[in-house]
PDB file of N, CA and C in Angstrom:
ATOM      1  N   UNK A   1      67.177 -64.407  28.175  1.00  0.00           N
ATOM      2  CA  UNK A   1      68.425 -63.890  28.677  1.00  0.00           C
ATOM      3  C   UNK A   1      69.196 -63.173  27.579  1.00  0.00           C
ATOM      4  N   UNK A   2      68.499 -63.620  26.301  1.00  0.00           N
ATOM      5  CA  UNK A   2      69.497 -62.768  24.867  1.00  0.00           C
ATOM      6  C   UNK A   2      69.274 -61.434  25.332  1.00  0.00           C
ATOM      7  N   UNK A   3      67.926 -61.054  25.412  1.00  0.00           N
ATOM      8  CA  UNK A   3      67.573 -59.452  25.424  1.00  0.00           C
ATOM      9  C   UNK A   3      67.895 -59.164  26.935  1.00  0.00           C
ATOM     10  N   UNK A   4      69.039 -59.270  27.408  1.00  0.00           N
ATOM     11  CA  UNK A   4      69.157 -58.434  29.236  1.00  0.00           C
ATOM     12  C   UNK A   4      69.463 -56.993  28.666  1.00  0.00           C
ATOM     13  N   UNK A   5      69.994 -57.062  27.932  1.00  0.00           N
ATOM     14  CA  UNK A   5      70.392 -55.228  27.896  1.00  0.00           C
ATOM     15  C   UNK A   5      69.146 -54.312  27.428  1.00  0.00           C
ATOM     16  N   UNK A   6      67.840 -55.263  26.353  1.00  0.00           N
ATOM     17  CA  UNK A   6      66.691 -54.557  25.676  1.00  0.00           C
ATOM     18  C   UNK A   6      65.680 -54.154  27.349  1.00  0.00           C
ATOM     19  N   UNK A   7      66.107 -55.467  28.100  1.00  0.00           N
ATOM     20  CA  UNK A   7      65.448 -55.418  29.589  1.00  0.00           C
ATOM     21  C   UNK A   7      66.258 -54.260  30.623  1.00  0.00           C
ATOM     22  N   UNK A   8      67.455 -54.137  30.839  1.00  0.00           N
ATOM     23  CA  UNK A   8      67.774 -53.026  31.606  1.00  0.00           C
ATOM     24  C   UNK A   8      67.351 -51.950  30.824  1.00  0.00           C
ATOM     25  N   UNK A   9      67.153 -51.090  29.254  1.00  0.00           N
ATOM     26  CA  UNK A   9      66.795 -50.116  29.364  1.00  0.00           C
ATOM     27  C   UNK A   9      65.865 -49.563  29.719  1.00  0.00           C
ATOM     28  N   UNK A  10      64.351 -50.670  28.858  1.00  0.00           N
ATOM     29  CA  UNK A  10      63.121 -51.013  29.240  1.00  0.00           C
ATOM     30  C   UNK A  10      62.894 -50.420  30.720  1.00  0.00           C
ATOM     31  N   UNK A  11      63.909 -51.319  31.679  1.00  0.00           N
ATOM     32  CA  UNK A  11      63.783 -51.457  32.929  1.00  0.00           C
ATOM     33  C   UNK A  11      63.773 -49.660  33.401  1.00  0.00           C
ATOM     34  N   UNK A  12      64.904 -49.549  33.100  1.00  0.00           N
ATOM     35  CA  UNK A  12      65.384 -47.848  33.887  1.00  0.00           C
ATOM     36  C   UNK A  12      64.124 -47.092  33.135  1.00  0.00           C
ATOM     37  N   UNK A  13      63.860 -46.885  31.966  1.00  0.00           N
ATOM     38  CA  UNK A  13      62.859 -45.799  31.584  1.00  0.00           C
ATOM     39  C   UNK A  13      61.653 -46.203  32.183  1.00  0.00           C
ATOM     40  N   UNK A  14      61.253 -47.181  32.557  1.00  0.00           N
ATOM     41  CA  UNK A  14      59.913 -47.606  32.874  1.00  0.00           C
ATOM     42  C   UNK A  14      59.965 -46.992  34.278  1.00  0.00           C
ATOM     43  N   UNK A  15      61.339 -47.337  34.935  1.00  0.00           N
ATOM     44  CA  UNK A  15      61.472 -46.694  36.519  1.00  0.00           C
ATOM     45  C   UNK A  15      61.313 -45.555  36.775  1.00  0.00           C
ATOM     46  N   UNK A  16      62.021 -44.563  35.764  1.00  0.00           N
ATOM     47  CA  UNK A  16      62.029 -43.207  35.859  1.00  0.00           C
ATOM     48  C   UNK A  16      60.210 -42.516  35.114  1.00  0.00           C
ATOM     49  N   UNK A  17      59.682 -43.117  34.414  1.00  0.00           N
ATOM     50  CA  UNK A  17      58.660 -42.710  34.266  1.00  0.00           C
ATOM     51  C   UNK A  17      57.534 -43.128  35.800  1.00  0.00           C
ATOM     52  N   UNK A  18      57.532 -43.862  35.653  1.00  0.00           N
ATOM     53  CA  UNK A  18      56.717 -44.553  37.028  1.00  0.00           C
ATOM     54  C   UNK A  18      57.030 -43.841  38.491  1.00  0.00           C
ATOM     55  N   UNK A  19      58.156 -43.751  39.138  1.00  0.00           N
ATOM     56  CA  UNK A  19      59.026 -42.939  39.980  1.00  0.00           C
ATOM     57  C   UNK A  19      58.620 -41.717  40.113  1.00  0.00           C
ATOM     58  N   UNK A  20      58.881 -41.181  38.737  1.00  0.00           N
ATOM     59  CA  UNK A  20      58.795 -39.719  38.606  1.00  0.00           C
ATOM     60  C   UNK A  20      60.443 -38.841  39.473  1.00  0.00           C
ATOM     61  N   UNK A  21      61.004 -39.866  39.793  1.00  0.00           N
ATOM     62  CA  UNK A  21      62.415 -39.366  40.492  1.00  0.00           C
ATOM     63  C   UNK A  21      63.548 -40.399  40.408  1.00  0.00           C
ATOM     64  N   UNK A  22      64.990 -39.475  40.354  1.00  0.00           N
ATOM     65  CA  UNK A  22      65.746 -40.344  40.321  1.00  0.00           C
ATOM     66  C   UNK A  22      65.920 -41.164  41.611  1.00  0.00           C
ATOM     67  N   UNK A  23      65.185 -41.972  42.145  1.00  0.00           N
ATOM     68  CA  UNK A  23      65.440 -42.482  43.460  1.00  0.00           C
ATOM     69  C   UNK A  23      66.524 -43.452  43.652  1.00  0.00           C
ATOM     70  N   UNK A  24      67.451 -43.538  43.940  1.00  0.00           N
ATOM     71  CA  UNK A  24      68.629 -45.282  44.267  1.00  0.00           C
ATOM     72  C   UNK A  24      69.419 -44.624  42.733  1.00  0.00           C
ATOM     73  N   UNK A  25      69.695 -43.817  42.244  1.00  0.00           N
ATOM     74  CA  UNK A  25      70.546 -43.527  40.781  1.00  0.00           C
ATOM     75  C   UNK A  25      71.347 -42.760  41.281  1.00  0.00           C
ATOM     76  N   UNK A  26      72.775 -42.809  41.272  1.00  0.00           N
ATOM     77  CA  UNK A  26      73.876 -42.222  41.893  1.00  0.00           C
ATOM     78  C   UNK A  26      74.417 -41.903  40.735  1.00  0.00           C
ATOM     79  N   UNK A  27      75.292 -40.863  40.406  1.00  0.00           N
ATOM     80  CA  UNK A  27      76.030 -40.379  39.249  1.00  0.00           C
ATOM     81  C   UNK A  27      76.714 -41.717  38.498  1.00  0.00           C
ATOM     82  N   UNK A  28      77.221 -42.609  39.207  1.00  0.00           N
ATOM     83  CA  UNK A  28      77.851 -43.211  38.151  1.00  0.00           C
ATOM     84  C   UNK A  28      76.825 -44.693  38.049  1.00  0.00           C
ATOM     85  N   UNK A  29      75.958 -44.443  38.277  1.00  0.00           N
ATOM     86  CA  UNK A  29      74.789 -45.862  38.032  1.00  0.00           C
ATOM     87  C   UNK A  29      74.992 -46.663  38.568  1.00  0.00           C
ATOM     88  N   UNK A  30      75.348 -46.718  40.213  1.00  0.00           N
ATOM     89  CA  UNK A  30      76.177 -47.859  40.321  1.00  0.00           C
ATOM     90  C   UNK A  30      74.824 -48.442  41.571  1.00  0.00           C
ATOM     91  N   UNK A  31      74.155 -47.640  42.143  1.00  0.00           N
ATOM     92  CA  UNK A  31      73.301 -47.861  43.434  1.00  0.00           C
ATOM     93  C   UNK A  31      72.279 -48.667  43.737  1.00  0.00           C
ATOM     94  N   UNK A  32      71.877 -48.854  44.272  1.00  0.00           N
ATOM     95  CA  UNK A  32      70.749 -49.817  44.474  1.00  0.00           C
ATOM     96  C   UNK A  32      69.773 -49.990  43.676  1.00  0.00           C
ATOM     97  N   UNK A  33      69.461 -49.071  42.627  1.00  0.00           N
ATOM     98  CA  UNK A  33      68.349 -49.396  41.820  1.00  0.00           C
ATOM     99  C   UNK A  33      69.187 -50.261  40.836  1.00  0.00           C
ATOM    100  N   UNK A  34      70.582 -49.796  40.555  1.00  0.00           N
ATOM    101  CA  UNK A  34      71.115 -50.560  39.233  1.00  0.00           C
ATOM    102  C   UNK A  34      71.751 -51.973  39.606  1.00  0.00           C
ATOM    103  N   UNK A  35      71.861 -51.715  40.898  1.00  0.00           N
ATOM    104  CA  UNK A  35      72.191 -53.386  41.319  1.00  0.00           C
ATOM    105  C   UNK A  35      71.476 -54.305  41.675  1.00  0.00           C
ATOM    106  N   UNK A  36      69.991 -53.740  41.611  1.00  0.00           N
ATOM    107  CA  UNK A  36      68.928 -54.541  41.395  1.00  0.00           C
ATOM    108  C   UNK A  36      69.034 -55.273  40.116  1.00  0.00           C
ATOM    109  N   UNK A  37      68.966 -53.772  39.137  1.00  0.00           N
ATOM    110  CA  UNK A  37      68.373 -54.226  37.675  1.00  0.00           C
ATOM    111  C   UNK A  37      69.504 -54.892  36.722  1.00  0.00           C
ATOM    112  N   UNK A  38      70.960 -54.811  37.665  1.00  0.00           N
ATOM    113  CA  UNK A  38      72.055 -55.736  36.735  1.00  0.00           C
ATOM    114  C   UNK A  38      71.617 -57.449  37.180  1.00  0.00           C
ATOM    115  N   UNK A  39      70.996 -57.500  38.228  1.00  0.00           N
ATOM    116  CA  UNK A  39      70.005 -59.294  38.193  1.00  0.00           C
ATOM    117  C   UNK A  39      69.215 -59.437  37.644  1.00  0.00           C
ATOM    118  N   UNK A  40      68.115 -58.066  37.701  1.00  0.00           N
ATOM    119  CA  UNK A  40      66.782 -58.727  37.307  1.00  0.00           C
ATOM    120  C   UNK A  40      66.638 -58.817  35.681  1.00  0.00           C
ATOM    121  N   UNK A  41      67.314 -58.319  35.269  1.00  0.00           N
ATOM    122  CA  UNK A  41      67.894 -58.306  33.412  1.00  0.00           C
ATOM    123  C   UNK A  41      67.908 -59.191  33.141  1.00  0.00           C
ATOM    124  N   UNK A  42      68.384 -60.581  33.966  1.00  0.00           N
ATOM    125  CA  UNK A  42      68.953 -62.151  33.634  1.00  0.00           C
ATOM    126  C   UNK A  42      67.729 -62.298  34.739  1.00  0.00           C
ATOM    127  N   UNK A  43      67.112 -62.444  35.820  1.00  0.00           N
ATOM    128  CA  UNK A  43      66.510 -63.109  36.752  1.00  0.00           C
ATOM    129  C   UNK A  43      65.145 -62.899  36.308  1.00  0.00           C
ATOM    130  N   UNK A  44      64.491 -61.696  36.508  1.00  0.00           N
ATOM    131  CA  UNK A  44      63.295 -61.444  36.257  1.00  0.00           C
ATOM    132  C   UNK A  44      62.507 -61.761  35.066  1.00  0.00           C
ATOM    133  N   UNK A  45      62.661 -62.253  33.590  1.00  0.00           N
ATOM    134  CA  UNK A  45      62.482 -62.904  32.612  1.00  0.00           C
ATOM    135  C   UNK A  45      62.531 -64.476  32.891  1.00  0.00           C
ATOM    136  N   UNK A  46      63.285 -64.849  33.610  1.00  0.00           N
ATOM    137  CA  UNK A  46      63.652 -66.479  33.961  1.00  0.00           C
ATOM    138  C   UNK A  46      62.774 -66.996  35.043  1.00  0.00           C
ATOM    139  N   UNK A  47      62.774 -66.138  35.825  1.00  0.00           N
ATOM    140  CA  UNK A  47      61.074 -66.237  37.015  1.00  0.00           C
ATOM    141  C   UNK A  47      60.050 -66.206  36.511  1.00  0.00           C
ATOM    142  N   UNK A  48      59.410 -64.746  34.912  1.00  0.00           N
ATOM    143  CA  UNK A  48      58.230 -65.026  34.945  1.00  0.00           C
ATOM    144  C   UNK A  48      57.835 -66.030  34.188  1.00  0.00           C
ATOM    145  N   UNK A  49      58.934 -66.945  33.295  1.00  0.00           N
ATOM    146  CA  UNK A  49      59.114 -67.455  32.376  1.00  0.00           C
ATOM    147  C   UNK A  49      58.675 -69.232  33.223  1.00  0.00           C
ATOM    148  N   UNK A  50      59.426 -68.997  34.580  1.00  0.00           N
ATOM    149  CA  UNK A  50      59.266 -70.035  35.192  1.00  0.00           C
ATOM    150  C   UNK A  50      57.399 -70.047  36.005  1.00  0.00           C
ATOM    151  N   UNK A  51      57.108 -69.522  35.964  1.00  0.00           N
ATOM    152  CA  UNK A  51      55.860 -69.297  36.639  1.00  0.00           C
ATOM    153  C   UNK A  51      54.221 -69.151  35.637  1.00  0.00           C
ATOM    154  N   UNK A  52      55.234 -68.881  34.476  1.00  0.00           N
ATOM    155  CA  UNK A  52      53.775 -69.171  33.355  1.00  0.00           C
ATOM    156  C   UNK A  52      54.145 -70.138  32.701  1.00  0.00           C
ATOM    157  N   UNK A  53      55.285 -71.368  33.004  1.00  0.00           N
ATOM    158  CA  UNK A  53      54.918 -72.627  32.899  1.00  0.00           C
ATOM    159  C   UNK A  53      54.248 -72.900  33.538  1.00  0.00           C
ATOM    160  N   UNK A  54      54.646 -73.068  35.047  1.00  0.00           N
ATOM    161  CA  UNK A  54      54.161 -73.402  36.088  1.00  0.00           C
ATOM    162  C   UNK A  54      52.506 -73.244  35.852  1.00  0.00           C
ATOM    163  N   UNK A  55      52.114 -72.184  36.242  1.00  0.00           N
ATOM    164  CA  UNK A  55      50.735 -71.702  35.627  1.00  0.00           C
ATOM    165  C   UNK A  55      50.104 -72.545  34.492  1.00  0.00           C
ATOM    166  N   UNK A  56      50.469 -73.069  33.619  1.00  0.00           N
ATOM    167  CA  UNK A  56      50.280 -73.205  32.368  1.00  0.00           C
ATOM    168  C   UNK A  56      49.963 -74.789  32.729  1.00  0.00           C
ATOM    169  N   UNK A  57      50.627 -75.489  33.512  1.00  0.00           N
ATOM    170  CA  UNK A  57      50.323 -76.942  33.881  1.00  0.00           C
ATOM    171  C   UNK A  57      49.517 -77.466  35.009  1.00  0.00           C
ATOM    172  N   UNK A  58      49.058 -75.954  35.610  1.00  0.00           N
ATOM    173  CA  UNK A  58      48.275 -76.355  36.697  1.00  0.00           C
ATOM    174  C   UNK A  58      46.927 -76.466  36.577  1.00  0.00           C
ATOM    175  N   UNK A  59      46.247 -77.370  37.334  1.00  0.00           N
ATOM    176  CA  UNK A  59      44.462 -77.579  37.026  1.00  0.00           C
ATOM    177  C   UNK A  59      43.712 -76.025  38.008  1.00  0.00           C
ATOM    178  N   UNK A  60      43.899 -75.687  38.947  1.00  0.00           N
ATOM    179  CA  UNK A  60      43.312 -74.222  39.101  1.00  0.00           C
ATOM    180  C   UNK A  60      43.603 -72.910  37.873  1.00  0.00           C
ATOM    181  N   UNK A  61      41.980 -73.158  38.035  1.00  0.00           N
ATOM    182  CA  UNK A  61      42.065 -71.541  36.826  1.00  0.00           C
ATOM    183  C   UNK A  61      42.883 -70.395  37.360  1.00  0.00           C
ATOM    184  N   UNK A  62      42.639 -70.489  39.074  1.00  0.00           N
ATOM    185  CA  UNK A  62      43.047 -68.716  39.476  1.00  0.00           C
ATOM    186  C   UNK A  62      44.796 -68.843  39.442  1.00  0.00           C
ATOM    187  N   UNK A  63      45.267 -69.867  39.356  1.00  0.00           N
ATOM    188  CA  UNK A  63      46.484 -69.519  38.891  1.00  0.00           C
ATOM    189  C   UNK A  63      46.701 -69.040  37.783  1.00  0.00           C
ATOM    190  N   UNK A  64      46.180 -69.776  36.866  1.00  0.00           N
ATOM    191  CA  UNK A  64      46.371 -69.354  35.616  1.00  0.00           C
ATOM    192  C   UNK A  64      45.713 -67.595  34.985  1.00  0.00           C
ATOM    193  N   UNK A  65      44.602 -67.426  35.810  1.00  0.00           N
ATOM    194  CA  UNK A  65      44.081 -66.138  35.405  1.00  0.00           C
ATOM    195  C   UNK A  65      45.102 -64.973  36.212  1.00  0.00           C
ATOM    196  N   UNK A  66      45.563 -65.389  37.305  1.00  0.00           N
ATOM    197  CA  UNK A  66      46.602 -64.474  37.956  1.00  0.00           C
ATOM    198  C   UNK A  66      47.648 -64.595  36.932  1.00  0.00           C
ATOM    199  N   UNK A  67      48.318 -65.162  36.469  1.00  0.00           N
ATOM    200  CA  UNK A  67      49.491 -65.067  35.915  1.00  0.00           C
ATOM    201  C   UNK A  67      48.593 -64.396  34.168  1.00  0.00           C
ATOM    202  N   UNK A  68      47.923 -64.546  34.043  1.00  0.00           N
ATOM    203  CA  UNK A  68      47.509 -63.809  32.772  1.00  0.00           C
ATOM    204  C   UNK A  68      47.357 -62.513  33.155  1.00  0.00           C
ATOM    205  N   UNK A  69      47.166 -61.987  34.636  1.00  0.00           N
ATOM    206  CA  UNK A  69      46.861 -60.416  35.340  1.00  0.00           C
ATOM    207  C   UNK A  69      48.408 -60.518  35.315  1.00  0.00           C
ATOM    208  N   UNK A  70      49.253 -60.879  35.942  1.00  0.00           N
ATOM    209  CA  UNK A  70      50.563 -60.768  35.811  1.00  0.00           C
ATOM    210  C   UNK A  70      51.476 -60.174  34.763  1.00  0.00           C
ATOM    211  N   UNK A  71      51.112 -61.016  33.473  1.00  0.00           N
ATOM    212  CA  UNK A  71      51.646 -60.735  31.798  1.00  0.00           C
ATOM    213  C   UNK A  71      50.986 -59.863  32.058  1.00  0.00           C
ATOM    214  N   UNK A  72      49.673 -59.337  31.599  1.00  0.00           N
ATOM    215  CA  UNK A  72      49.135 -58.022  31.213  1.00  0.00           C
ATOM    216  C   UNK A  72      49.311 -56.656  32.416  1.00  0.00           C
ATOM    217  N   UNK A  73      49.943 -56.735  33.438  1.00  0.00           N
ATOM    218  CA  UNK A  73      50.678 -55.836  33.952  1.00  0.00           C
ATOM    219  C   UNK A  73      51.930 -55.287  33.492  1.00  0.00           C
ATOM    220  N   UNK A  74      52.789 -56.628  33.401  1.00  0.00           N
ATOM    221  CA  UNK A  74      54.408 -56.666  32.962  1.00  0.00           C
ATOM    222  C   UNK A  74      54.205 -55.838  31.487  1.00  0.00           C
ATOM    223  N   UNK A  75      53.376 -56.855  30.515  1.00  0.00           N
ATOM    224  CA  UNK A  75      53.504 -55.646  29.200  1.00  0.00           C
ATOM    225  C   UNK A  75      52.884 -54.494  29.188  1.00  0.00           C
ATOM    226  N   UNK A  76      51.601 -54.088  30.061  1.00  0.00           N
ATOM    227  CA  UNK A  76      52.170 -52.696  30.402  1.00  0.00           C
ATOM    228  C   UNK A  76      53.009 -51.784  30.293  1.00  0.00           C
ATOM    229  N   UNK A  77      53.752 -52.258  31.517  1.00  0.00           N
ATOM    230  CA  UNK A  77      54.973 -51.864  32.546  1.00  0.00           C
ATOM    231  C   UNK A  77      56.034 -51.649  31.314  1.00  0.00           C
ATOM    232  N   UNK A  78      56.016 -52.345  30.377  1.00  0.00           N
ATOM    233  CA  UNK A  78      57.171 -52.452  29.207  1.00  0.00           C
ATOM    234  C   UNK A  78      57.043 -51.795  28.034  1.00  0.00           C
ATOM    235  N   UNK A  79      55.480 -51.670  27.734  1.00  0.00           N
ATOM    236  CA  UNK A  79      55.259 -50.422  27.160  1.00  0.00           C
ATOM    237  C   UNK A  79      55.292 -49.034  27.430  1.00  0.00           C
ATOM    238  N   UNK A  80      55.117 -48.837  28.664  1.00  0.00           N
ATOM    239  CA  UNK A  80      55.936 -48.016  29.353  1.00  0.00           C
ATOM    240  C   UNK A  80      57.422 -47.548  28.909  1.00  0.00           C
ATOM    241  N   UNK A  81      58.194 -48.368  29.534  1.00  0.00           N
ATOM    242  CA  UNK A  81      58.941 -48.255  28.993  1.00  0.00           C
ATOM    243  C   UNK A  81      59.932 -47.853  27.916  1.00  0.00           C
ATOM    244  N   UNK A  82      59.082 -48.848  26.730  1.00  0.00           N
ATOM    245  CA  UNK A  82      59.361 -48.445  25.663  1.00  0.00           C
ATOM    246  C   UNK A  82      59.278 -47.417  25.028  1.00  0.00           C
ATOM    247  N   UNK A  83      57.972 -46.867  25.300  1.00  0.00           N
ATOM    248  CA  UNK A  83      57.747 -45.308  25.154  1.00  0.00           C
ATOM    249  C   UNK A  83      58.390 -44.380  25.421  1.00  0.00           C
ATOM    250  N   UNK A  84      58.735 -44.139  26.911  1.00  0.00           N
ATOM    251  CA  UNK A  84      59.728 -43.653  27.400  1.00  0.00           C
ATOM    252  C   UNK A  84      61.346 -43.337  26.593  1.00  0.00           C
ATOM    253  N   UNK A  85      61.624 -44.959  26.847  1.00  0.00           N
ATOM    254  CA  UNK A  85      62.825 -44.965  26.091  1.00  0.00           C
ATOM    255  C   UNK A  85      62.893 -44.000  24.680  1.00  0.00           C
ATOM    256  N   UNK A  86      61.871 -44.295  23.507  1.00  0.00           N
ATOM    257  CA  UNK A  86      61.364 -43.862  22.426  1.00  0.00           C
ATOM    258  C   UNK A  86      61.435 -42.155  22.327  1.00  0.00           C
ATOM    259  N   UNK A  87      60.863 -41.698  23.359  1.00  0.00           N
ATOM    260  CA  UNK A  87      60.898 -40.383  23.488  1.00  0.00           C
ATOM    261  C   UNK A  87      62.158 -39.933  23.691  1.00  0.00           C
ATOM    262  N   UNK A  88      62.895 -40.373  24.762  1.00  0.00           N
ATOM    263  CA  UNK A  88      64.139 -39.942  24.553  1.00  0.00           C
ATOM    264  C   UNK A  88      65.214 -39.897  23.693  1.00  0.00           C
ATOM    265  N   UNK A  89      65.169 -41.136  22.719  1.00  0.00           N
ATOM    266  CA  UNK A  89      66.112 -40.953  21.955  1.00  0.00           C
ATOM    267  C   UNK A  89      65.569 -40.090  21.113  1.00  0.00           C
ATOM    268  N   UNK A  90      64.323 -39.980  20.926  1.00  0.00           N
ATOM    269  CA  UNK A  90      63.880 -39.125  19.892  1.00  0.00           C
ATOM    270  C   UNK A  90      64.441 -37.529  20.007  1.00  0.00           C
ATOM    271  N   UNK A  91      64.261 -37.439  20.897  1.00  0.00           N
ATOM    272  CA  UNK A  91      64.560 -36.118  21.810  1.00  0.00           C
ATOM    273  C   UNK A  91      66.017 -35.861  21.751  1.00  0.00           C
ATOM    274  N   UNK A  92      66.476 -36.889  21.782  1.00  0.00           N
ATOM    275  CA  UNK A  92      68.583 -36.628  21.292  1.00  0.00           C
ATOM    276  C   UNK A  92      68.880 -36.380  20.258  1.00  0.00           C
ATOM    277  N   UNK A  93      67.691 -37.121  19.605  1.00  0.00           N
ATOM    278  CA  UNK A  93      68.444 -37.100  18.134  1.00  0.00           C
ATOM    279  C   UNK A  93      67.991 -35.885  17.543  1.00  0.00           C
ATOM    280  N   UNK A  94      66.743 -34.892  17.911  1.00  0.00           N
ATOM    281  CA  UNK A  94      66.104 -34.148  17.063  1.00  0.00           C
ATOM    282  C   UNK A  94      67.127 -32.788  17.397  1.00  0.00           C
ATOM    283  N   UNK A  95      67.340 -32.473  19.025  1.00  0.00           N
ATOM    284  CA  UNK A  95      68.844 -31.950  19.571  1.00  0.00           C
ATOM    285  C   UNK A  95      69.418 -31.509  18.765  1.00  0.00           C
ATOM    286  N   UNK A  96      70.148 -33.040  18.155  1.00  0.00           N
ATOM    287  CA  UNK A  96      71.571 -33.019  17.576  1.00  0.00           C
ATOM    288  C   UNK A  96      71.581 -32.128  16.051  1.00  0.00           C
ATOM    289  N   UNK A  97      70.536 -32.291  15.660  1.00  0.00           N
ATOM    290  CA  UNK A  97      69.778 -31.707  13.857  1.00  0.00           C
ATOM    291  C   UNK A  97      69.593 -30.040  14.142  1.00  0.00           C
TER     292      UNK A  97
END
């Protein structure tokens, strides 16, 4: 829950790369995509967090191998992201020079 804000940016660049459109983004950020991602910032870390315990104590493997397909989607999805994000600031800052 420390990193919700490293998770909403993550979140939006990963959307807009993936998307390929501003879909649910209204001029002032206020719309359905961002009132998703002002929960899932705090929620979505605390679910998967709760579920690869969960996973982690159970005697079926296919839980546990699903939730290992799970992580290796999510960090994906976040490298994504990050990239994204990465490019852009890069892209502001080189702008500004």
């Amino acid at each position: 829950m420390a990193n919700a804000q490293w998770f909403t940016r993550v979140g939006f660049f990963a959307w807009l790369i993936v998307s390929r459109k501003l879909f649910g983004i209204g001029g002032n950020f206020d719309d359905t995509f961002f009132r998703f991602l002002g929960f899932g910032c705090y929620l979505a870390p605390l679910a998967v967090l709760e579920l690869y315990l969960r996973a982690k104590e159970s005697a079926d493997p296919r839980g546990r191998f699903a939730m290992a397909g799970g992580l290796l989607v999510l960090t994906l999805l976040m490298g994504v992201g990050i990239f994204a994000f990465t490019m852009f600031t890069w892209q502001h800052r080189l702008a500004r020079i």
